[in-house]
C-alpha atoms as a PDB file:
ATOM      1  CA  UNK A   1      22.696 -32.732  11.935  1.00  0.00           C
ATOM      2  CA  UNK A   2      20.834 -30.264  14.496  1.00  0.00           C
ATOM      3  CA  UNK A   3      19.395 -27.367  12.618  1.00  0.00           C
ATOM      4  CA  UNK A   4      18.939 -25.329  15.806  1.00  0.00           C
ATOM      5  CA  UNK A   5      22.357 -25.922  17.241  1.00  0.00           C
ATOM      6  CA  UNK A   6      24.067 -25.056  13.473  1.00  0.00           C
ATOM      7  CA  UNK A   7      22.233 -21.806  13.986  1.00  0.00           C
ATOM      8  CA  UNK A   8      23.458 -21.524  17.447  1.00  0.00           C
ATOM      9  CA  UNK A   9      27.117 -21.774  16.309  1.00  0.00           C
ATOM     10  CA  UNK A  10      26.071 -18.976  13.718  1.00  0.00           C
ATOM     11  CA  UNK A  11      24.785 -15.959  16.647  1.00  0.00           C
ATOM     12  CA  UNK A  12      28.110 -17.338  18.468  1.00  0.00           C
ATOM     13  CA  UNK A  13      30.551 -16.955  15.732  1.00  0.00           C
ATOM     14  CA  UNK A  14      28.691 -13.449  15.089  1.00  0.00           C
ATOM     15  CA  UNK A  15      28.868 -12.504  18.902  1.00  0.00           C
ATOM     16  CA  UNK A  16      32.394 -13.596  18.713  1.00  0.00           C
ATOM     17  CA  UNK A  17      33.596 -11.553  16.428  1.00  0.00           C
ATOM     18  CA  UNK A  18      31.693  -8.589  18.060  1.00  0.00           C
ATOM     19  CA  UNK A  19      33.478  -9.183  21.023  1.00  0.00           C
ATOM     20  CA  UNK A  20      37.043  -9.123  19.627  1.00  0.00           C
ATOM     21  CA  UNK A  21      36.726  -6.105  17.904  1.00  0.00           C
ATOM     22  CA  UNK A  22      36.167  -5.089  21.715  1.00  0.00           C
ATOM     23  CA  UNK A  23      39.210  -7.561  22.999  1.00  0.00           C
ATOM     24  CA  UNK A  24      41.262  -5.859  20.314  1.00  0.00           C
ATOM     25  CA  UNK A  25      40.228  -2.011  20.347  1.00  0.00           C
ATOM     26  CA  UNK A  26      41.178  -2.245  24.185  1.00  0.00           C
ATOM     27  CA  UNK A  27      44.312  -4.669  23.416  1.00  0.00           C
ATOM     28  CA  UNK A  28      45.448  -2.132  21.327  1.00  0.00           C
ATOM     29  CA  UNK A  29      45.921   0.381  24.447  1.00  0.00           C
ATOM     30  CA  UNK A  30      47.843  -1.830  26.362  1.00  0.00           C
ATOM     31  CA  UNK A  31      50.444  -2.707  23.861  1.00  0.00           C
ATOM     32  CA  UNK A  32      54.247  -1.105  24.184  1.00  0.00           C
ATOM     33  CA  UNK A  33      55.928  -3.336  21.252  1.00  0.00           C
ATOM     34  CA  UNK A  34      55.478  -1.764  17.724  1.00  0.00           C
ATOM     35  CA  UNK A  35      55.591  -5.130  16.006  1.00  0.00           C
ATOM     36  CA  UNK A  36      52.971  -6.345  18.176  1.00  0.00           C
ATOM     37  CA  UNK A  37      50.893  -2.941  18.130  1.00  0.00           C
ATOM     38  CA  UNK A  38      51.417  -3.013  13.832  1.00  0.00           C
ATOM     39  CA  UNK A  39      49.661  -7.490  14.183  1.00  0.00           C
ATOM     40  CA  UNK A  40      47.219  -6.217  16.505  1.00  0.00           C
ATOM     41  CA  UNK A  41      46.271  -3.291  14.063  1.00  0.00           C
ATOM     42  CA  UNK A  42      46.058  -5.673  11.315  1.00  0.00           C
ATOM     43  CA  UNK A  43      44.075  -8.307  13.383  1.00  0.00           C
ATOM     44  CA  UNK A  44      41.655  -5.839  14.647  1.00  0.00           C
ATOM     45  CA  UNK A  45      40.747  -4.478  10.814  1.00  0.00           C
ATOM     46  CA  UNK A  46      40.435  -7.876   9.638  1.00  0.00           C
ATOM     47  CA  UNK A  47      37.980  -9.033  12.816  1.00  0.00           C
ATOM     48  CA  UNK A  48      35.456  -5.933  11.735  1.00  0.00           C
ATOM     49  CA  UNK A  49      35.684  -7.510   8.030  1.00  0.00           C
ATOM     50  CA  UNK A  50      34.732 -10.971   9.957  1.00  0.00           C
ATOM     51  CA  UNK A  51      31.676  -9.010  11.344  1.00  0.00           C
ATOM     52  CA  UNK A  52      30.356  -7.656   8.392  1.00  0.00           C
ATOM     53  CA  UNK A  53      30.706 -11.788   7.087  1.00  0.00           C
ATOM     54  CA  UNK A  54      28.943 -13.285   9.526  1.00  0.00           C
ATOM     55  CA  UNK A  55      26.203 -10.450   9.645  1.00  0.00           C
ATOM     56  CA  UNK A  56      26.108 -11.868   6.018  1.00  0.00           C
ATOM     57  CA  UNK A  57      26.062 -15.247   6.522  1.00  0.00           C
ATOM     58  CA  UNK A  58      23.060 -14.781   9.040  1.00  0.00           C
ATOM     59  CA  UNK A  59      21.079 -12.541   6.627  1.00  0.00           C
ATOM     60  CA  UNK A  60      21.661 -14.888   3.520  1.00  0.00           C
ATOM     61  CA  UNK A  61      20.689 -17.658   5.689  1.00  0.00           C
ATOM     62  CA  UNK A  62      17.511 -15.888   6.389  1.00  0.00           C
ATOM     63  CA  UNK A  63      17.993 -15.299  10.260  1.00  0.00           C
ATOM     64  CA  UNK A  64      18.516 -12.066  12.143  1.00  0.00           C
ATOM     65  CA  UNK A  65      21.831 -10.891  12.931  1.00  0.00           C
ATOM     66  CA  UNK A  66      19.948  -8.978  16.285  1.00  0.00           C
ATOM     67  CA  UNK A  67      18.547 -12.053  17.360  1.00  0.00           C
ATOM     68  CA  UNK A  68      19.378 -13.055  21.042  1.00  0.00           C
ATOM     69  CA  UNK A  69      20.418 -16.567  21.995  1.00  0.00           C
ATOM     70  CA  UNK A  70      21.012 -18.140  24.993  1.00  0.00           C
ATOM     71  CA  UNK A  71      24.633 -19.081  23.859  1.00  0.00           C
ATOM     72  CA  UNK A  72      25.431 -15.479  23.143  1.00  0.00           C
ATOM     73  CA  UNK A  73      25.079 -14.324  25.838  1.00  0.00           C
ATOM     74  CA  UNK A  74      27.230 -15.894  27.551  1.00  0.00           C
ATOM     75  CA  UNK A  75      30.018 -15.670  24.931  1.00  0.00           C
ATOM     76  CA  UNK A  76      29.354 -11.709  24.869  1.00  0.00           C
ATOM     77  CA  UNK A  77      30.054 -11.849  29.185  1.00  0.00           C
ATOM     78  CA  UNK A  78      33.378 -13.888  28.460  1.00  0.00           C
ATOM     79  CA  UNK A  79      34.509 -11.117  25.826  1.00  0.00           C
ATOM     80  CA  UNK A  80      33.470  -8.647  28.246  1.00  0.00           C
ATOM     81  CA  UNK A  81      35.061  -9.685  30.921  1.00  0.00           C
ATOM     82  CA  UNK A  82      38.093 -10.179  29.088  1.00  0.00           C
ATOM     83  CA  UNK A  83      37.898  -6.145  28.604  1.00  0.00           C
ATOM     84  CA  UNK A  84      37.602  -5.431  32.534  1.00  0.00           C
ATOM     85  CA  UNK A  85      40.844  -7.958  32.861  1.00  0.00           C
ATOM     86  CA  UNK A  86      42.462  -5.139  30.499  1.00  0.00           C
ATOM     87  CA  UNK A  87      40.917  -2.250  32.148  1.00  0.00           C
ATOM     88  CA  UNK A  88      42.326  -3.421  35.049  1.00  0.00           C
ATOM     89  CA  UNK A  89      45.673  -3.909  34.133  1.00  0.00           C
ATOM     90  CA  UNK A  90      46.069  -0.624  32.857  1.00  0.00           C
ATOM     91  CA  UNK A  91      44.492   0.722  35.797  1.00  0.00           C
ATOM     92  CA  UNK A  92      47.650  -0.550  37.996  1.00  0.00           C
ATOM     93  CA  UNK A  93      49.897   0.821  35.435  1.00  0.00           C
ATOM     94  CA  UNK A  94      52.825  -1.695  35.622  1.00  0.00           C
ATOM     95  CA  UNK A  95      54.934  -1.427  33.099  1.00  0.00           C
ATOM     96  CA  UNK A  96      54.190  -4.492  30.279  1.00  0.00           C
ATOM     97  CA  UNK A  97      51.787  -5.622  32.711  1.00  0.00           C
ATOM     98  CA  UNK A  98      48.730  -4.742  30.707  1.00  0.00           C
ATOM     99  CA  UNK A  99      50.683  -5.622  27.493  1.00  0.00           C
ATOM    100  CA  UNK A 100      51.008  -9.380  29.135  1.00  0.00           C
ATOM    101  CA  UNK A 101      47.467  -9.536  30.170  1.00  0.00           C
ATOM    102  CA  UNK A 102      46.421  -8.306  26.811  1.00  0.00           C
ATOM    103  CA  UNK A 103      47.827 -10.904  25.044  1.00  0.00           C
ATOM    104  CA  UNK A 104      46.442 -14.160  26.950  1.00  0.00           C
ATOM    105  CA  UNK A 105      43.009 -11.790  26.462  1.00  0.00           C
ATOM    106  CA  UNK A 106      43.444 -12.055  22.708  1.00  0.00           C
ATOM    107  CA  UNK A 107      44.476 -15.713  22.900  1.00  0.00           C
ATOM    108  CA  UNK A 108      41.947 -16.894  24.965  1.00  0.00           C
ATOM    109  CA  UNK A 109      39.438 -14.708  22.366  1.00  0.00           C
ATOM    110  CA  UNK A 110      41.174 -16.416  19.465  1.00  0.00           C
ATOM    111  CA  UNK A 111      40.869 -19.824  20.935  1.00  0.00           C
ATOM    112  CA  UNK A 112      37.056 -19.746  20.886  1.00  0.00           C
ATOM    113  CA  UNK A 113      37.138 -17.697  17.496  1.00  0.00           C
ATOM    114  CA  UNK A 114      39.536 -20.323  16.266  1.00  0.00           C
ATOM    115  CA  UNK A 115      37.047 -23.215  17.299  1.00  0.00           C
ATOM    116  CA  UNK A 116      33.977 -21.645  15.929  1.00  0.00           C
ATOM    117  CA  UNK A 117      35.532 -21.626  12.504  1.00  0.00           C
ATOM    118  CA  UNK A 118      37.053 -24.632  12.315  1.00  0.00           C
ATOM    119  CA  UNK A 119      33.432 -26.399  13.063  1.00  0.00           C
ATOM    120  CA  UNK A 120      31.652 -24.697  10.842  1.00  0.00           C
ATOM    121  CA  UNK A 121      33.994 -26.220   7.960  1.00  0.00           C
ATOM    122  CA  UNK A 122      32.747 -29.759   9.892  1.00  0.00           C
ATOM    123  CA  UNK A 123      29.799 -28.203   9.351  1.00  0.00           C
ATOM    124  CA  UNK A 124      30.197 -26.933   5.713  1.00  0.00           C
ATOM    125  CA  UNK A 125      30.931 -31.069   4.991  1.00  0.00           C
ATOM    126  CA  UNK A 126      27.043 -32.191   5.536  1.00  0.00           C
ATOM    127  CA  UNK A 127      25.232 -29.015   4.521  1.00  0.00           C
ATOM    128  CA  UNK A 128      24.183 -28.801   0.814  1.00  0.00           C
ATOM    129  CA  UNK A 129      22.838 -26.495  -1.737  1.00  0.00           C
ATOM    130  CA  UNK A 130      22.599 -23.051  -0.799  1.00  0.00           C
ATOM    131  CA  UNK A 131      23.628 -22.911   2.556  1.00  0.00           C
ATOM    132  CA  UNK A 132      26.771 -24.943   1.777  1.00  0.00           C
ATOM    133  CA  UNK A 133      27.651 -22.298  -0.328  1.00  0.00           C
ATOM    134  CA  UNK A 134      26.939 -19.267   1.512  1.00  0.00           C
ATOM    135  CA  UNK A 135      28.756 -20.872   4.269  1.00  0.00           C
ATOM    136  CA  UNK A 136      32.024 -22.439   2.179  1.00  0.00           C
ATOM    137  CA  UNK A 137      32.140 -18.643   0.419  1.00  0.00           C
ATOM    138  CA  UNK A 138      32.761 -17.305   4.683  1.00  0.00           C
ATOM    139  CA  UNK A 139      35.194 -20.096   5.700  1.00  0.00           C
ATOM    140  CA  UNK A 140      37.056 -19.544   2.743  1.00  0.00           C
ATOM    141  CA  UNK A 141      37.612 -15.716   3.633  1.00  0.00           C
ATOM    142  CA  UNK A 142      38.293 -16.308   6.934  1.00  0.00           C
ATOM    143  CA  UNK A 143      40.057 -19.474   7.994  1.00  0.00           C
ATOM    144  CA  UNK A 144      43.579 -18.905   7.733  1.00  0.00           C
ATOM    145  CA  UNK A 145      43.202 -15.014   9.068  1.00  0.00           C
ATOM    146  CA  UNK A 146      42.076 -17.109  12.179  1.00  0.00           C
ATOM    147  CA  UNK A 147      45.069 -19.661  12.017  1.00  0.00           C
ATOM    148  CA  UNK A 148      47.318 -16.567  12.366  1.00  0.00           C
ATOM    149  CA  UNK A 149      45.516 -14.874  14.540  1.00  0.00           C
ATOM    150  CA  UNK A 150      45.464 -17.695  17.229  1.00  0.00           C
ATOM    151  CA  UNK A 151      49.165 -19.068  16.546  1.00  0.00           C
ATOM    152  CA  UNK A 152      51.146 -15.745  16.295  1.00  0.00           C
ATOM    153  CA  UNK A 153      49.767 -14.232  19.257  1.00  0.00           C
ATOM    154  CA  UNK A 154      50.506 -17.482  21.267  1.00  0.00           C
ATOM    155  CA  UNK A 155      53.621 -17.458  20.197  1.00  0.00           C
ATOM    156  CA  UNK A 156      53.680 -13.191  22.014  1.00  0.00           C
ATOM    157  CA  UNK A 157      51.995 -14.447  24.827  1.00  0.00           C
ATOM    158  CA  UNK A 158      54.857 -17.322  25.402  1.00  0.00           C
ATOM    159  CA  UNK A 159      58.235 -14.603  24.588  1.00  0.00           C
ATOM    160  CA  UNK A 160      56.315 -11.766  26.524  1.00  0.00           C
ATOM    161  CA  UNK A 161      55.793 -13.580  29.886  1.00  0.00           C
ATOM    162  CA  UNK A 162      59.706 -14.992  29.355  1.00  0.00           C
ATOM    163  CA  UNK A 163      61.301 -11.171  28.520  1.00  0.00           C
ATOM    164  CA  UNK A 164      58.610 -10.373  31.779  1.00  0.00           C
ATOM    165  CA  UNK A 165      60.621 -12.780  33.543  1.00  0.00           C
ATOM    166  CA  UNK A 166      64.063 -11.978  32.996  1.00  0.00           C
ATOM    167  CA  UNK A 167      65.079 -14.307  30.346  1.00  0.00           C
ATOM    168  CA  UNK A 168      65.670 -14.337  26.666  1.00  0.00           C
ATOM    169  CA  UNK A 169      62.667 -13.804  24.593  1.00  0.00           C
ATOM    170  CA  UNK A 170      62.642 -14.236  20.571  1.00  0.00           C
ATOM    171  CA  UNK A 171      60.516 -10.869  19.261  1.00  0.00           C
ATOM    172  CA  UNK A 172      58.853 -10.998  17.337  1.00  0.00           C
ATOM    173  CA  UNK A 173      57.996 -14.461  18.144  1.00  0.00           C
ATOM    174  CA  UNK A 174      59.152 -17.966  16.175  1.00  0.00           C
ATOM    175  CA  UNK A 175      55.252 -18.066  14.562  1.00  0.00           C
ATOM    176  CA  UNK A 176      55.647 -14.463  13.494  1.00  0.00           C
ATOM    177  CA  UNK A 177      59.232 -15.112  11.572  1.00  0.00           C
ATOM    178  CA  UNK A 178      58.148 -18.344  10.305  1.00  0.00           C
ATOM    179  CA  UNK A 179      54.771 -17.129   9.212  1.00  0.00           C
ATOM    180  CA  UNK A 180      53.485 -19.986  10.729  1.00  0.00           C
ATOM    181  CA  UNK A 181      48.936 -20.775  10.096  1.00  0.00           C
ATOM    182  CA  UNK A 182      49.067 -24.976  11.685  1.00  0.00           C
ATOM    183  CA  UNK A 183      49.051 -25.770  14.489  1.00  0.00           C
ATOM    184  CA  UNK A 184      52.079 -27.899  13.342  1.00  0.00           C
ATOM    185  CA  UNK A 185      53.824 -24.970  11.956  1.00  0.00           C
ATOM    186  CA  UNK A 186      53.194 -23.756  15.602  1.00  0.00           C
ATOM    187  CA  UNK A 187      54.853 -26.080  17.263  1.00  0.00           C
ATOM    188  CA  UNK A 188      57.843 -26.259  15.106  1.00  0.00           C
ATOM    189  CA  UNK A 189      58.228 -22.626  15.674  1.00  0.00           C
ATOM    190  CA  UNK A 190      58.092 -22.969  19.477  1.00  0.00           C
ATOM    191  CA  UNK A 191      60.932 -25.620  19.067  1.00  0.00           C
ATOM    192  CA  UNK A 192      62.950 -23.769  16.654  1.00  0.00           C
ATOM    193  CA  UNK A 193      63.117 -20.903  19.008  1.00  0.00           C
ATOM    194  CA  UNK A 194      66.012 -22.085  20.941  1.00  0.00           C
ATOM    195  CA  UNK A 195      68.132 -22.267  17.903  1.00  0.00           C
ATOM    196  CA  UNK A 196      66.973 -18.544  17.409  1.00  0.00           C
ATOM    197  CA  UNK A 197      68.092 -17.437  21.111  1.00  0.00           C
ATOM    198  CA  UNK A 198      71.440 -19.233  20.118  1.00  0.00           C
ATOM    199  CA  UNK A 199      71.856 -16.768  16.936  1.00  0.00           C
ATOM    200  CA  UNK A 200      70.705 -13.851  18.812  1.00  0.00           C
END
């Protein structure tokens, strides 16, 4: 295994939890549906716990949480510009326009987030001693707060964008009902939800 690129995935999982606090303190403004406002709230409290983690992880591991890399950089321009894309939205102030762009921001923030996590538990299989610890201890906390995070706002971005165009939306989404943390789960919500429309 690559020492140097581990690390690397360490500043980016940092950086990219960093930058959602960002994607979600501005989500947060764009939002008109209470459920999703109450997730977001939830999501944004437990991204600033993922923070303080990885600033953990980094210090335990004995590397600097300031430290600059290449690779963060350029994951700290993609959360930024997933701001402006927000910024702007509410800037043309069309009604559950910013709300809609808001939540592909947070998915496309959770997909990376989501990916970051679920390699360093590949990575957590051929690390040993310490640093399999310290780094087992952080997937452990986080993991399935990132499984929700990524599926349930999917499942918003999907019913917003159909309520946006004239149809019949499920809200709060299938993944939200069903509690749903697979990506399994996920798409047996997404199928289920016709059945739902049917009830409804």
């Amino acid at each position: 295994m690559k020492d140097e690129q581990v690390r690397e995935l360490l500043y980016q999982m940092l950086e990219t939890e960093v930058g959602g606090v960002d994607v979600y303190t501005t989500a947060l403004r764009c939002v008109e549906n209470d459920d999703l406002k109450e997730e977001w709230d939830k999501y944004l409290e437990q991204t600033k716990t993922h923070v303080t983690i990885m600033e953990d992880v980094l210090t335990k591991l004995g590397l600097d949480p300031n430290e600059e890399t290449p690779g963060r950089k350029v994951v700290r321009t993609i959360g930024e510009a997933l701001v402006e894309a927000m910024e702007l939205a509410l800037a043309e102030g069309e009604p559950g326009a910013a709300q809609l762009v808001a939540a592909e921001a947070v998915v496309l923030a959770e997909t990376k987030d989501h990916q970051n996590w679920h390699l360093l538990g590949e990575v957590i299989k051929k690390v040993k001693g310490e640093t399999a610890k310290v780094l087992k201890e952080a997937h452990e906390q986080v993991e399935d707060q990132e499984d929700e995070h990524l599926y349930h706002t999917k499942g918003w971005a999907r019913e917003l964008w159909i309520e946006s165009l004239g149809m019949k939306a499920v809200l709060p989404p299938p993944e939200e009902q069903k509690d749903v943390e697979t990506a399994i789960g996920a798409a047996r919500a997404e199928q289920a939800r016709s059945k739902m429309i049917g009830r409804s």
